[in-house]
Protein backbone atom coordinates (compact mmCIF):
# COMPACT_ATOMS: atom_id res chain seq x y z
CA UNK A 1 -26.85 13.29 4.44
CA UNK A 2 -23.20 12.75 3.30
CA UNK A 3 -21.30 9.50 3.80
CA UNK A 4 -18.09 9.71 6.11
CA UNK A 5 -16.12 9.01 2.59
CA UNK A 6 -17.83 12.02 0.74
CA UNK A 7 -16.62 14.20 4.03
CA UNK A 8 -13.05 13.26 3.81
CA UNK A 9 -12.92 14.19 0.22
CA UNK A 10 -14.37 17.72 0.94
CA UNK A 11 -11.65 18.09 3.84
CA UNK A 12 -9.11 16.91 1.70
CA UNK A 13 -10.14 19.20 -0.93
CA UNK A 14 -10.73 22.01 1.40
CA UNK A 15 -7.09 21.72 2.90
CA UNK A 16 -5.69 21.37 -0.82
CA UNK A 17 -4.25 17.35 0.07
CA UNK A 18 -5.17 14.50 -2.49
CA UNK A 19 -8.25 13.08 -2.00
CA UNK A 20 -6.94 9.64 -0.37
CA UNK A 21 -4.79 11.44 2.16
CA UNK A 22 -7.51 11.00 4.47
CA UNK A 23 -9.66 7.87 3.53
CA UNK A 24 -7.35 5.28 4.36
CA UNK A 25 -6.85 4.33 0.93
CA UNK A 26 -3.42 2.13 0.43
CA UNK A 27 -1.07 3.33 -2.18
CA UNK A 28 1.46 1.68 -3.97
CA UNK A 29 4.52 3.48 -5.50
CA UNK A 30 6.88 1.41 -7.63
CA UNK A 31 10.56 2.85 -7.92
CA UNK A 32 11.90 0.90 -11.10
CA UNK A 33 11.83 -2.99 -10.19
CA UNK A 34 13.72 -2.69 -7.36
CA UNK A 35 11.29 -0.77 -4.48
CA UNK A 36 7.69 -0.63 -3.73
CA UNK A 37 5.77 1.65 -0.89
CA UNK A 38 3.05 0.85 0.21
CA UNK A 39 1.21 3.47 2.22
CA UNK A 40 -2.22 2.68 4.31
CA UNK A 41 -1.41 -1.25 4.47
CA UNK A 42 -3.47 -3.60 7.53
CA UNK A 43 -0.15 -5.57 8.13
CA UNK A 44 1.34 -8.71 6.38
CA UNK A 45 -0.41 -11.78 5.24
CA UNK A 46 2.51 -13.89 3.93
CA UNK A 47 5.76 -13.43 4.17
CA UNK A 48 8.72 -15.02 2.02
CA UNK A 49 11.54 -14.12 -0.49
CA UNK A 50 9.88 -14.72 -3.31
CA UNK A 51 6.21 -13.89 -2.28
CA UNK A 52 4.99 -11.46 0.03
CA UNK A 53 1.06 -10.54 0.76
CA UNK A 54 -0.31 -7.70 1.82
CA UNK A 55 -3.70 -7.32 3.57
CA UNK A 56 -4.62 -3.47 2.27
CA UNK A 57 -8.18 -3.71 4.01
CA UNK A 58 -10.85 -4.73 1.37
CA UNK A 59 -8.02 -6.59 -0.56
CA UNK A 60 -4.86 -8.32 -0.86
CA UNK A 61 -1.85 -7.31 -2.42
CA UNK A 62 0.53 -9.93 -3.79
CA UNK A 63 3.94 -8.99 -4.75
CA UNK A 64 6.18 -11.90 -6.51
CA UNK A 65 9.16 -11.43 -6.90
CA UNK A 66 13.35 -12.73 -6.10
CA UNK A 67 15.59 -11.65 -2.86
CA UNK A 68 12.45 -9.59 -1.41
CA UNK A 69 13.03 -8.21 1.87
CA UNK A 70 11.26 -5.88 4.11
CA UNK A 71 13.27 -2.31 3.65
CA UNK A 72 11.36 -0.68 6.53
CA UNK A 73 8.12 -0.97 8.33
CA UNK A 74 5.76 1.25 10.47
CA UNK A 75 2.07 0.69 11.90
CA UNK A 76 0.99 2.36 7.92
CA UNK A 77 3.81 2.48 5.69
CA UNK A 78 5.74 -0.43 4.24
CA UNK A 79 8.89 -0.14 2.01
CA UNK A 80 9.61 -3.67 0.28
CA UNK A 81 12.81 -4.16 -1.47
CA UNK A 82 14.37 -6.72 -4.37
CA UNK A 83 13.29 -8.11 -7.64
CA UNK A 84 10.25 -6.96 -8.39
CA UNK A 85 8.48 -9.37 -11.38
CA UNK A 86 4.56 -8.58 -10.64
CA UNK A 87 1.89 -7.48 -8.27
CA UNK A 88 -1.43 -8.77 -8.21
CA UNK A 89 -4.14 -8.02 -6.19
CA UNK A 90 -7.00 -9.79 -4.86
């Protein structure tokens, strides 16, 4: 029998979207050193200008940085704006 994960691959790849479209998986896109997305995020751990964590289910993410601010913010997606100088994850 197939796991729930093996499943939403096949659908995924069935109805032509990447494979994590449908696993929950979080995704981080980095514009320059000025934006990060995070898609698929549980909701924030810490929050300050220079440090901001991320609970992203099974880990954290950590995102240092200067002038950080929240850009936007819905129940999945999270747009986080400023200096960008690393992200870690735990």
């Amino acid at each position: 029998m197939s796991s729930m994960k093996d499943r939403s691959e096949l659908l995924a790849d069935r109805l032509e979207l990447p494979s994590d479209a449908l696993s929950g998986t979080v995704k981080l896109s980095i514009n320059g050193r000025r934006r990060v997305l995070i898609e698929n995020h549980r909701g924030i751990i810490s929050y300050e200008d220079t440090l901001i964590v991320i609970d992203c289910g099974n880990m954290k993410a950590i995102i240092r940085g200067d002038e950080l601010k929240l850009g936007a913010m819905d129940k999945s997606d999270m747009l986080i704006r400023g200096r960008l100088l690393s992200i870690e994850f735990e």
